[in-house]
PDB file of N, CA and C in Angstrom:
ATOM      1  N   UNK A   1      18.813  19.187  -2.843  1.00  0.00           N
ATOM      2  CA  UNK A   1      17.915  18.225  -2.253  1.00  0.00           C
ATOM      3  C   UNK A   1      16.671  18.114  -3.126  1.00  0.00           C
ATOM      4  N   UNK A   2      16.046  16.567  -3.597  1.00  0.00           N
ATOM      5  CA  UNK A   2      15.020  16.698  -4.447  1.00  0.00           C
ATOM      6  C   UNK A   2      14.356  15.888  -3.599  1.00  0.00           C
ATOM      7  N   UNK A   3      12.899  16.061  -4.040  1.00  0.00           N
ATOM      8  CA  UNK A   3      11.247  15.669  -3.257  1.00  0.00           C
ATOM      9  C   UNK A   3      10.878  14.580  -4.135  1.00  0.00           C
ATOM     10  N   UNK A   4      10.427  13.320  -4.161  1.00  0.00           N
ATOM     11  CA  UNK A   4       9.808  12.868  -4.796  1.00  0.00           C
ATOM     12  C   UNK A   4       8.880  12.303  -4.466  1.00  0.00           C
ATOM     13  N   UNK A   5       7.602  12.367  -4.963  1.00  0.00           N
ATOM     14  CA  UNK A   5       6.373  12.393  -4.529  1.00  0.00           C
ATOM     15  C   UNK A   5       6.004  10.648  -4.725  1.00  0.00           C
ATOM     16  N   UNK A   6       5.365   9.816  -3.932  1.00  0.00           N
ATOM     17  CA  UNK A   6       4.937   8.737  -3.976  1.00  0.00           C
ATOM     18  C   UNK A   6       3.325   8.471  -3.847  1.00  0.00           C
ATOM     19  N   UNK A   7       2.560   8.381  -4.905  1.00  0.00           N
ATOM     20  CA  UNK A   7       1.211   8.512  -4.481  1.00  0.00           C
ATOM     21  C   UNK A   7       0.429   6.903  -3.665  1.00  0.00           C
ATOM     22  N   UNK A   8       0.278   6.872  -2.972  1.00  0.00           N
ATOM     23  CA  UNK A   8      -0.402   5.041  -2.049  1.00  0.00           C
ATOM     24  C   UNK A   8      -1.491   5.557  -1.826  1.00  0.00           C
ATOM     25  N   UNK A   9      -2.461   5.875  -2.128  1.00  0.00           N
ATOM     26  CA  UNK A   9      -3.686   6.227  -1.898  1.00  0.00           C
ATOM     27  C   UNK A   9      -4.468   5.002  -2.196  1.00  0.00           C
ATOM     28  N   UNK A  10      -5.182   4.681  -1.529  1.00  0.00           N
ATOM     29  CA  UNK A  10      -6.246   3.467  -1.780  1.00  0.00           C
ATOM     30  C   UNK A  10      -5.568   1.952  -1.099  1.00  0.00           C
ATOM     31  N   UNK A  11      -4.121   1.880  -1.921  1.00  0.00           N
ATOM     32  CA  UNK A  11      -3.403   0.706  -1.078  1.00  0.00           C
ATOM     33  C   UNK A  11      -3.637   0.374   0.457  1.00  0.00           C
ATOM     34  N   UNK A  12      -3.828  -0.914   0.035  1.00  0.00           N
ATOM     35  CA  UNK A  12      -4.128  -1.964   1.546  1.00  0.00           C
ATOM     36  C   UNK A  12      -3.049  -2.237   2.208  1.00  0.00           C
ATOM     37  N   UNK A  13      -2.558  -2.574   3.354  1.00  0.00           N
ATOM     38  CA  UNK A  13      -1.557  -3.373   3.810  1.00  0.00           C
ATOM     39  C   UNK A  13      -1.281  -4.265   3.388  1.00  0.00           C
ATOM     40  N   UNK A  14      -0.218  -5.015   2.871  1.00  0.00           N
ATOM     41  CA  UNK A  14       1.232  -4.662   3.093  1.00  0.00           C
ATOM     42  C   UNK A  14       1.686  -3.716   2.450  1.00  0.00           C
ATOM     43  N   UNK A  15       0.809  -3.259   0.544  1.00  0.00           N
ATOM     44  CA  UNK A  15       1.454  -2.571  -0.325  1.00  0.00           C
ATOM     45  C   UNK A  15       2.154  -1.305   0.355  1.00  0.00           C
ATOM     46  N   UNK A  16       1.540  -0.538   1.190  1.00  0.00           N
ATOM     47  CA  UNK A  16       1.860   0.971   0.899  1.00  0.00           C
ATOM     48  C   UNK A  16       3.713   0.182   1.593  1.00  0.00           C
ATOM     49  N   UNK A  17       3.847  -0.574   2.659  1.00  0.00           N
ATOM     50  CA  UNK A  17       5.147  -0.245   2.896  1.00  0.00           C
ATOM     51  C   UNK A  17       6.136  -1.039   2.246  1.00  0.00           C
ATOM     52  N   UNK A  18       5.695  -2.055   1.028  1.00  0.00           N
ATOM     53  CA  UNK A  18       6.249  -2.911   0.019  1.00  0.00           C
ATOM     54  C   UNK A  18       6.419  -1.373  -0.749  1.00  0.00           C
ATOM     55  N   UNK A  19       6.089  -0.696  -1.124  1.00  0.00           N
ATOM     56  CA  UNK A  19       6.331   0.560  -2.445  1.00  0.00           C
ATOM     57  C   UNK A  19       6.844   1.388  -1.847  1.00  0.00           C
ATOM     58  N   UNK A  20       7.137   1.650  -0.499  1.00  0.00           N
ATOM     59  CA  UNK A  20       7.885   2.480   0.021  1.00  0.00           C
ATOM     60  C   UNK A  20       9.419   2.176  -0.044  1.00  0.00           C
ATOM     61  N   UNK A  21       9.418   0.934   0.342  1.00  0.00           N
ATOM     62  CA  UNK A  21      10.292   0.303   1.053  1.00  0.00           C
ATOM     63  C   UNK A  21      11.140   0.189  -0.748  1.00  0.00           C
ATOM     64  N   UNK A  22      11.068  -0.105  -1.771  1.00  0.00           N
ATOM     65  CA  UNK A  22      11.252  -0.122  -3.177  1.00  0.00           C
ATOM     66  C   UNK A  22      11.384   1.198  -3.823  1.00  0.00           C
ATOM     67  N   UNK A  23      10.686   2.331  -3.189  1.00  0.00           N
ATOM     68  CA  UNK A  23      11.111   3.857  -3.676  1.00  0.00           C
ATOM     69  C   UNK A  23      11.963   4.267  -3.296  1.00  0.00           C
ATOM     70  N   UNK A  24      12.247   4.065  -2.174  1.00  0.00           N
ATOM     71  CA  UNK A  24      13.776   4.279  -1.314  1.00  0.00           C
ATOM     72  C   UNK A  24      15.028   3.821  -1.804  1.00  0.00           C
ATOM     73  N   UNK A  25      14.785   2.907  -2.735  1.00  0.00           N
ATOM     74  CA  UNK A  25      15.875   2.425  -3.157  1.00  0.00           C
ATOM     75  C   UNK A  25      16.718   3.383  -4.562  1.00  0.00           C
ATOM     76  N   UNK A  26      15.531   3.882  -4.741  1.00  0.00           N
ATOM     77  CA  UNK A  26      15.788   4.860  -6.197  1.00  0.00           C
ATOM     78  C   UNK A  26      16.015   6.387  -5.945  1.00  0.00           C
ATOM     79  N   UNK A  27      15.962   6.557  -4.777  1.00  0.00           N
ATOM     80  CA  UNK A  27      16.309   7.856  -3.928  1.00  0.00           C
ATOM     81  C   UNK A  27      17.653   8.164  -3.507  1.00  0.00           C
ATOM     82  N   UNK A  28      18.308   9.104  -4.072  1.00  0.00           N
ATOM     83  CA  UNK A  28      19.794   9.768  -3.560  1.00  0.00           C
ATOM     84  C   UNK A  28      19.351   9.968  -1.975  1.00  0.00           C
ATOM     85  N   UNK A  29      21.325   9.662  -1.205  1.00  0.00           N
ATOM     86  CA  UNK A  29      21.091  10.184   0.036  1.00  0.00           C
ATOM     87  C   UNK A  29      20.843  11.395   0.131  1.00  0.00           C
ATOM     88  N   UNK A  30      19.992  11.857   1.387  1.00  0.00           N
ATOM     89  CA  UNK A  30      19.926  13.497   1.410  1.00  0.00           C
ATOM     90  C   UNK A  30      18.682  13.729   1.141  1.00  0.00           C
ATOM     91  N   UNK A  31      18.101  12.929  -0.144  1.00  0.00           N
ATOM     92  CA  UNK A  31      17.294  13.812  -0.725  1.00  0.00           C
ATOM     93  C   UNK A  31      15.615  12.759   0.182  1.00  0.00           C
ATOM     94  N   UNK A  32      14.403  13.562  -0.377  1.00  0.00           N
ATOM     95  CA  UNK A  32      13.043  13.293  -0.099  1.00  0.00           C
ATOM     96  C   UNK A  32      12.013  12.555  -0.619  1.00  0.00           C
ATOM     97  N   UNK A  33      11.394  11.576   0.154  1.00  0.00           N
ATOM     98  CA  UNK A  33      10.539  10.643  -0.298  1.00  0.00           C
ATOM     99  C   UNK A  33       9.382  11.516   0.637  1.00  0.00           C
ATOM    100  N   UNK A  34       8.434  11.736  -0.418  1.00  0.00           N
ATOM    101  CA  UNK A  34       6.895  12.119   0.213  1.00  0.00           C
ATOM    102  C   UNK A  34       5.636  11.298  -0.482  1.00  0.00           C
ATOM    103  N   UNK A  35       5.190  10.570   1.032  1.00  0.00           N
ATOM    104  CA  UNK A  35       4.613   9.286   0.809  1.00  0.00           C
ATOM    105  C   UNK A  35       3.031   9.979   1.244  1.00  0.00           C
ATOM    106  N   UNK A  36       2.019   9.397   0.590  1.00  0.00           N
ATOM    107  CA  UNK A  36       0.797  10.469   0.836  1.00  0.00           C
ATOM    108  C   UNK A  36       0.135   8.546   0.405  1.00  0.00           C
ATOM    109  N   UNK A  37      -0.442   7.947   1.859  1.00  0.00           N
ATOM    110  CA  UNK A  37      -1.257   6.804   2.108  1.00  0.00           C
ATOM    111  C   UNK A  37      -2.646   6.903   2.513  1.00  0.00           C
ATOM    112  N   UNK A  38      -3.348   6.121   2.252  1.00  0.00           N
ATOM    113  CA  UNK A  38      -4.815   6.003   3.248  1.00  0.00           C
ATOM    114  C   UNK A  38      -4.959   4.568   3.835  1.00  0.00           C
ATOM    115  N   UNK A  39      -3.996   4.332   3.903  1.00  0.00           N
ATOM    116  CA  UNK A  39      -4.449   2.955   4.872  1.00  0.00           C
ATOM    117  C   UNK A  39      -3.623   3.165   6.183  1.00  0.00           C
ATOM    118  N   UNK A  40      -5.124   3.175   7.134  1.00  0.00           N
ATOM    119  CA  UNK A  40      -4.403   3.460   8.969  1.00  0.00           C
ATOM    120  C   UNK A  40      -2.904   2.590   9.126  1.00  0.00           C
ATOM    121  N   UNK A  41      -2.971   1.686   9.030  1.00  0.00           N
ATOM    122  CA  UNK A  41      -2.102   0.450   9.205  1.00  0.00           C
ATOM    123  C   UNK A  41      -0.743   1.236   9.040  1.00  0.00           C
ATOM    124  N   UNK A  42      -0.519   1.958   7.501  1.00  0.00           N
ATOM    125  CA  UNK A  42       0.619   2.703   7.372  1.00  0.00           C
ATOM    126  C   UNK A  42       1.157   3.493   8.390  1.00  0.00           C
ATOM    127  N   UNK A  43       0.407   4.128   9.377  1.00  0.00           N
ATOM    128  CA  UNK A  43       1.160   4.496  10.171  1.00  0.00           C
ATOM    129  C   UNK A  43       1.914   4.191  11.614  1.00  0.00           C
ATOM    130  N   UNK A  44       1.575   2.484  11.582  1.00  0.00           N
ATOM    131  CA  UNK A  44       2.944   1.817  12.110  1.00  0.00           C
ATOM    132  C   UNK A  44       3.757   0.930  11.304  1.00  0.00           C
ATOM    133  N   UNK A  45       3.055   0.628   9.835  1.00  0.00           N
ATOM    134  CA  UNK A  45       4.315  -0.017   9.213  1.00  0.00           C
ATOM    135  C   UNK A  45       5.149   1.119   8.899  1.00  0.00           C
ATOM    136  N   UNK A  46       4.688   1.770   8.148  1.00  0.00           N
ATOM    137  CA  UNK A  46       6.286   2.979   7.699  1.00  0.00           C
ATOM    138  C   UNK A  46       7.057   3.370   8.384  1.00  0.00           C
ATOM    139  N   UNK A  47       7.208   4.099   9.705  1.00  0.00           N
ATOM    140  CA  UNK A  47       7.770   3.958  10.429  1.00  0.00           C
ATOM    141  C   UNK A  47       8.543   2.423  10.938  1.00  0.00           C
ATOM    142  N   UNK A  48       8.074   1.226  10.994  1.00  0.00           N
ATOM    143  CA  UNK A  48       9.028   0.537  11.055  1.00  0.00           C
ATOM    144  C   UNK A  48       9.597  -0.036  10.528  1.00  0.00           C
ATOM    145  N   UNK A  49       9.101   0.319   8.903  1.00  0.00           N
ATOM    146  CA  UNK A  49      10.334   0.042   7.998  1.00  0.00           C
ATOM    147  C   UNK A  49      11.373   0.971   7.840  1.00  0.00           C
ATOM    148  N   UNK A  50      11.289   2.113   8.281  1.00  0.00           N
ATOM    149  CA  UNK A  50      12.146   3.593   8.444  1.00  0.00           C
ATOM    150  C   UNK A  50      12.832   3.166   9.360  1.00  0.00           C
ATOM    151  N   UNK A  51      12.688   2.439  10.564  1.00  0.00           N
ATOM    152  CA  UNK A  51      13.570   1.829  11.446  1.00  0.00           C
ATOM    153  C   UNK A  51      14.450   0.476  11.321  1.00  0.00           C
ATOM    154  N   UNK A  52      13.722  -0.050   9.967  1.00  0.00           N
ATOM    155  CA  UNK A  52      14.825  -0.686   9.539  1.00  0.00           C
ATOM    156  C   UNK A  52      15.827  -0.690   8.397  1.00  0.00           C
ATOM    157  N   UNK A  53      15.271   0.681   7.794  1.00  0.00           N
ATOM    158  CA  UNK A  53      15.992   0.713   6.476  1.00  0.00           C
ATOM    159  C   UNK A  53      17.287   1.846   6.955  1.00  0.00           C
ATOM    160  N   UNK A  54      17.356   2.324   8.316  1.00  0.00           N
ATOM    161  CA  UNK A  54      17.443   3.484   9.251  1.00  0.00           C
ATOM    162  C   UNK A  54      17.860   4.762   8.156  1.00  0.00           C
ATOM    163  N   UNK A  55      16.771   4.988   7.969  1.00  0.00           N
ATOM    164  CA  UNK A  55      16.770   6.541   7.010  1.00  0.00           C
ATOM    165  C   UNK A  55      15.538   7.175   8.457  1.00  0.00           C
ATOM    166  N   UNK A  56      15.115   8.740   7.769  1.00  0.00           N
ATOM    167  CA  UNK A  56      14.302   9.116   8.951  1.00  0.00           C
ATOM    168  C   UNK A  56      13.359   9.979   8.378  1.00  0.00           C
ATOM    169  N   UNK A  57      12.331   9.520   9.225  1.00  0.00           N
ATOM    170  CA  UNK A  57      10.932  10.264   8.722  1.00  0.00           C
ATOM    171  C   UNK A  57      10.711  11.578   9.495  1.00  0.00           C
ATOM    172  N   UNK A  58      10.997  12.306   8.734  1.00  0.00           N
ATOM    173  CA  UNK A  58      10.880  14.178   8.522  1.00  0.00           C
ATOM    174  C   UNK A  58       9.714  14.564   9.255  1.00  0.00           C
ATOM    175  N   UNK A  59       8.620  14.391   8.949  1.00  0.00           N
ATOM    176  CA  UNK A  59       6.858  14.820   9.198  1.00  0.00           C
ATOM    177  C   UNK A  59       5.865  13.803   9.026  1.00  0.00           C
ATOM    178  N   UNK A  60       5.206  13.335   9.757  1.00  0.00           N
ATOM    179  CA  UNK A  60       3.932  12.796   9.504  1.00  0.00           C
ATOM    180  C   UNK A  60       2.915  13.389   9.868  1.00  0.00           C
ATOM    181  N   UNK A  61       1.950  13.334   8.910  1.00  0.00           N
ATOM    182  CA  UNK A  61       0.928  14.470   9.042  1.00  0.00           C
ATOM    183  C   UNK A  61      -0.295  13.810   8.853  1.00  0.00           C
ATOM    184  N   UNK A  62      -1.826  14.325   9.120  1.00  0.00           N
ATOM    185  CA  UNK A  62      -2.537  13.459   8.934  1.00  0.00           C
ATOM    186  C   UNK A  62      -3.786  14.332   8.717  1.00  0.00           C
ATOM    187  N   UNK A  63      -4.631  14.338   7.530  1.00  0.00           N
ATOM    188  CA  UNK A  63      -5.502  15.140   6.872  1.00  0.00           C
ATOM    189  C   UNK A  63      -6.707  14.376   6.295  1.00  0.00           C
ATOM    190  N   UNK A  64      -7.843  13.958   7.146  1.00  0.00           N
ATOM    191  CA  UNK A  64      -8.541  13.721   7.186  1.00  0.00           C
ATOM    192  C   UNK A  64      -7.904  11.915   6.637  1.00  0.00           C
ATOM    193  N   UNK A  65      -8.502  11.650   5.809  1.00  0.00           N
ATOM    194  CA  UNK A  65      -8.493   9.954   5.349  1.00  0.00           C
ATOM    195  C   UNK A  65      -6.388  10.003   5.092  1.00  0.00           C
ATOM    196  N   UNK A  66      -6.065  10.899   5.050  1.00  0.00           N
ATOM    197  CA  UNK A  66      -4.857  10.597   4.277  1.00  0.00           C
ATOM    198  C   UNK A  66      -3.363  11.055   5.083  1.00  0.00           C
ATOM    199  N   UNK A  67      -2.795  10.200   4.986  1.00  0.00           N
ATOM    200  CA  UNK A  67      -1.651  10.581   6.081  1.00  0.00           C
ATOM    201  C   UNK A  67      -0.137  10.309   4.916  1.00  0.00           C
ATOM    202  N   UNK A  68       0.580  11.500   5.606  1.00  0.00           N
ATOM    203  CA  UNK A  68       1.709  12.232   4.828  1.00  0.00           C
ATOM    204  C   UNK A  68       2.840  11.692   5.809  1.00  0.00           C
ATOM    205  N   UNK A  69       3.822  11.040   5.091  1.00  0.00           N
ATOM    206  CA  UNK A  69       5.228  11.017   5.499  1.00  0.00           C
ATOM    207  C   UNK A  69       5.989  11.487   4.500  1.00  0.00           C
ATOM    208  N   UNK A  70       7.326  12.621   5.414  1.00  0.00           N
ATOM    209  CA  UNK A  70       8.500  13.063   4.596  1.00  0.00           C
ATOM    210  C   UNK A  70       9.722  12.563   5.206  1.00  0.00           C
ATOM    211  N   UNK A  71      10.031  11.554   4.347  1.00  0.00           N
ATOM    212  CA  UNK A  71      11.322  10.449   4.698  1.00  0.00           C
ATOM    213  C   UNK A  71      12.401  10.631   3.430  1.00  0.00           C
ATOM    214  N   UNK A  72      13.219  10.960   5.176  1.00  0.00           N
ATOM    215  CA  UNK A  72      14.933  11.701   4.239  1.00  0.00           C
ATOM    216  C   UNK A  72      15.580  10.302   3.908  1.00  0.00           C
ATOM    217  N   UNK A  73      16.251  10.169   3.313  1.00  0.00           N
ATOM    218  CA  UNK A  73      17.047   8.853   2.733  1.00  0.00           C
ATOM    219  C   UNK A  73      18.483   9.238   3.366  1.00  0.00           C
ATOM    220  N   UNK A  74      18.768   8.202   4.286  1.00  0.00           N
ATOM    221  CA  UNK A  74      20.354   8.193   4.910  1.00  0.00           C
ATOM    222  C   UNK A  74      21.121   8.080   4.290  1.00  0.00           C
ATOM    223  N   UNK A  75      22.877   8.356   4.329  1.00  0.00           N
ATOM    224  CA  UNK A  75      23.462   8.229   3.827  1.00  0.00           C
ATOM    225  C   UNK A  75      24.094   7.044   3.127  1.00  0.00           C
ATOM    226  N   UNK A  76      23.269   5.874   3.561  1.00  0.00           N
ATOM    227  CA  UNK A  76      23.680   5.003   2.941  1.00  0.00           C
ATOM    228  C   UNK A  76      24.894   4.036   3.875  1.00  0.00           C
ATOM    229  N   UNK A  77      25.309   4.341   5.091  1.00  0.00           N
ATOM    230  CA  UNK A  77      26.498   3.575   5.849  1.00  0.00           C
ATOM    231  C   UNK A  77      25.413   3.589   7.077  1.00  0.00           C
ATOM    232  N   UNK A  78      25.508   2.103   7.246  1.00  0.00           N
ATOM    233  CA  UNK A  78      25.124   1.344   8.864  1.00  0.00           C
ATOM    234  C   UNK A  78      26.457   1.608   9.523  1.00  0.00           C
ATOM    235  N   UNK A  79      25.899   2.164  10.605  1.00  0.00           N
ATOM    236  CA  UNK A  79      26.785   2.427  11.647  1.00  0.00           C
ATOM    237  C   UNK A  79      27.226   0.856  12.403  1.00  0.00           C
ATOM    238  N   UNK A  80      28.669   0.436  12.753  1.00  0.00           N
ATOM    239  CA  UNK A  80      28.401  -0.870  13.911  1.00  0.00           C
ATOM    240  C   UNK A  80      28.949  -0.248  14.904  1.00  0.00           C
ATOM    241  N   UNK A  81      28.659  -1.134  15.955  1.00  0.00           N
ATOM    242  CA  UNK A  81      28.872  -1.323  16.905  1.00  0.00           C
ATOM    243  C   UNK A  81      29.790  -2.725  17.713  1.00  0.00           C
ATOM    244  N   UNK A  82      30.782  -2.271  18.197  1.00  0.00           N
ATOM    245  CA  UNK A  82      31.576  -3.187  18.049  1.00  0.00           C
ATOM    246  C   UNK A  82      32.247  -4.539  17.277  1.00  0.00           C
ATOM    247  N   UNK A  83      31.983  -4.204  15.882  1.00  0.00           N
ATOM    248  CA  UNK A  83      32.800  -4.666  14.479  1.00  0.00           C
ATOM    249  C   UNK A  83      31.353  -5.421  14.525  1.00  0.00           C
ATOM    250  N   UNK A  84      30.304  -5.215  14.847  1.00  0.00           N
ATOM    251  CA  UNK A  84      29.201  -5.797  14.568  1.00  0.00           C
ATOM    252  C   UNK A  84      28.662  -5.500  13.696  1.00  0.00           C
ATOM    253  N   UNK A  85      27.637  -6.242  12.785  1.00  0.00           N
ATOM    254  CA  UNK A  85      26.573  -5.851  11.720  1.00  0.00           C
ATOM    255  C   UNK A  85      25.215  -5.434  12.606  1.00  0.00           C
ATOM    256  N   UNK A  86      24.290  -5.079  12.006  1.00  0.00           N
ATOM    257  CA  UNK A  86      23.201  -4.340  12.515  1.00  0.00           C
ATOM    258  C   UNK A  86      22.327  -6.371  13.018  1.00  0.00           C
ATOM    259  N   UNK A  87      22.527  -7.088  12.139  1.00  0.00           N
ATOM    260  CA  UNK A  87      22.178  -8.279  11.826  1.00  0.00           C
ATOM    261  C   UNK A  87      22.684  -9.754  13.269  1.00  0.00           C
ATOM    262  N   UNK A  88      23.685  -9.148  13.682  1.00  0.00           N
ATOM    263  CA  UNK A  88      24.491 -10.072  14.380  1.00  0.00           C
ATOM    264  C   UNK A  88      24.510  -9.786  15.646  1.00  0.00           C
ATOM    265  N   UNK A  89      23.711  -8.171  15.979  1.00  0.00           N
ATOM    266  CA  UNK A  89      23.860  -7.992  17.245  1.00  0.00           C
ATOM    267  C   UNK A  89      22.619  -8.446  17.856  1.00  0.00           C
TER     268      UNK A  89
END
């Protein structure tokens, strides 16, 4: 399992979850995206891009100006539901 560190510090909304949402893509399943933001906002976009990319956020943590997410990268298969796409239901 590897960590890879994403620095968003300073980024405004939309960026931090536009560069998240683009680091994830370069991430093996399994392995760790650690996202370290200062914009409040991030902590309802990331999470709901984690709910739509459905991978899952490990820890969010929050240390004075700066808040920490550790988001595992899914395996890569959308589950359906009745021969459905995630899209159609």
């Amino acid at each position: 399992m590897t960590t890879t560190k994403l620095d968003l510090t300073g980024l405004k909304c939309p960026l931090p979850a536009l560069k998240t949402r683009k680091a994830l893509k370069s991430v093996a399943p399994g392995d760790l995206l650690e996202v370290h933001c200062t914009d409040p906002l991030s902590v309802i976009d990331i999470p709901n891009l984690i709910r739509e990319t459905g991978d899952k956020v490990e820890i969010t943590e929050r240390h004075q100006n700066r808040i920490v997410f550790l988001i595992e990268k899914a395996n890569g298969l959308i589950e359906k539901s009745n021969g459905l796409s995630p899209a159609a239901r």
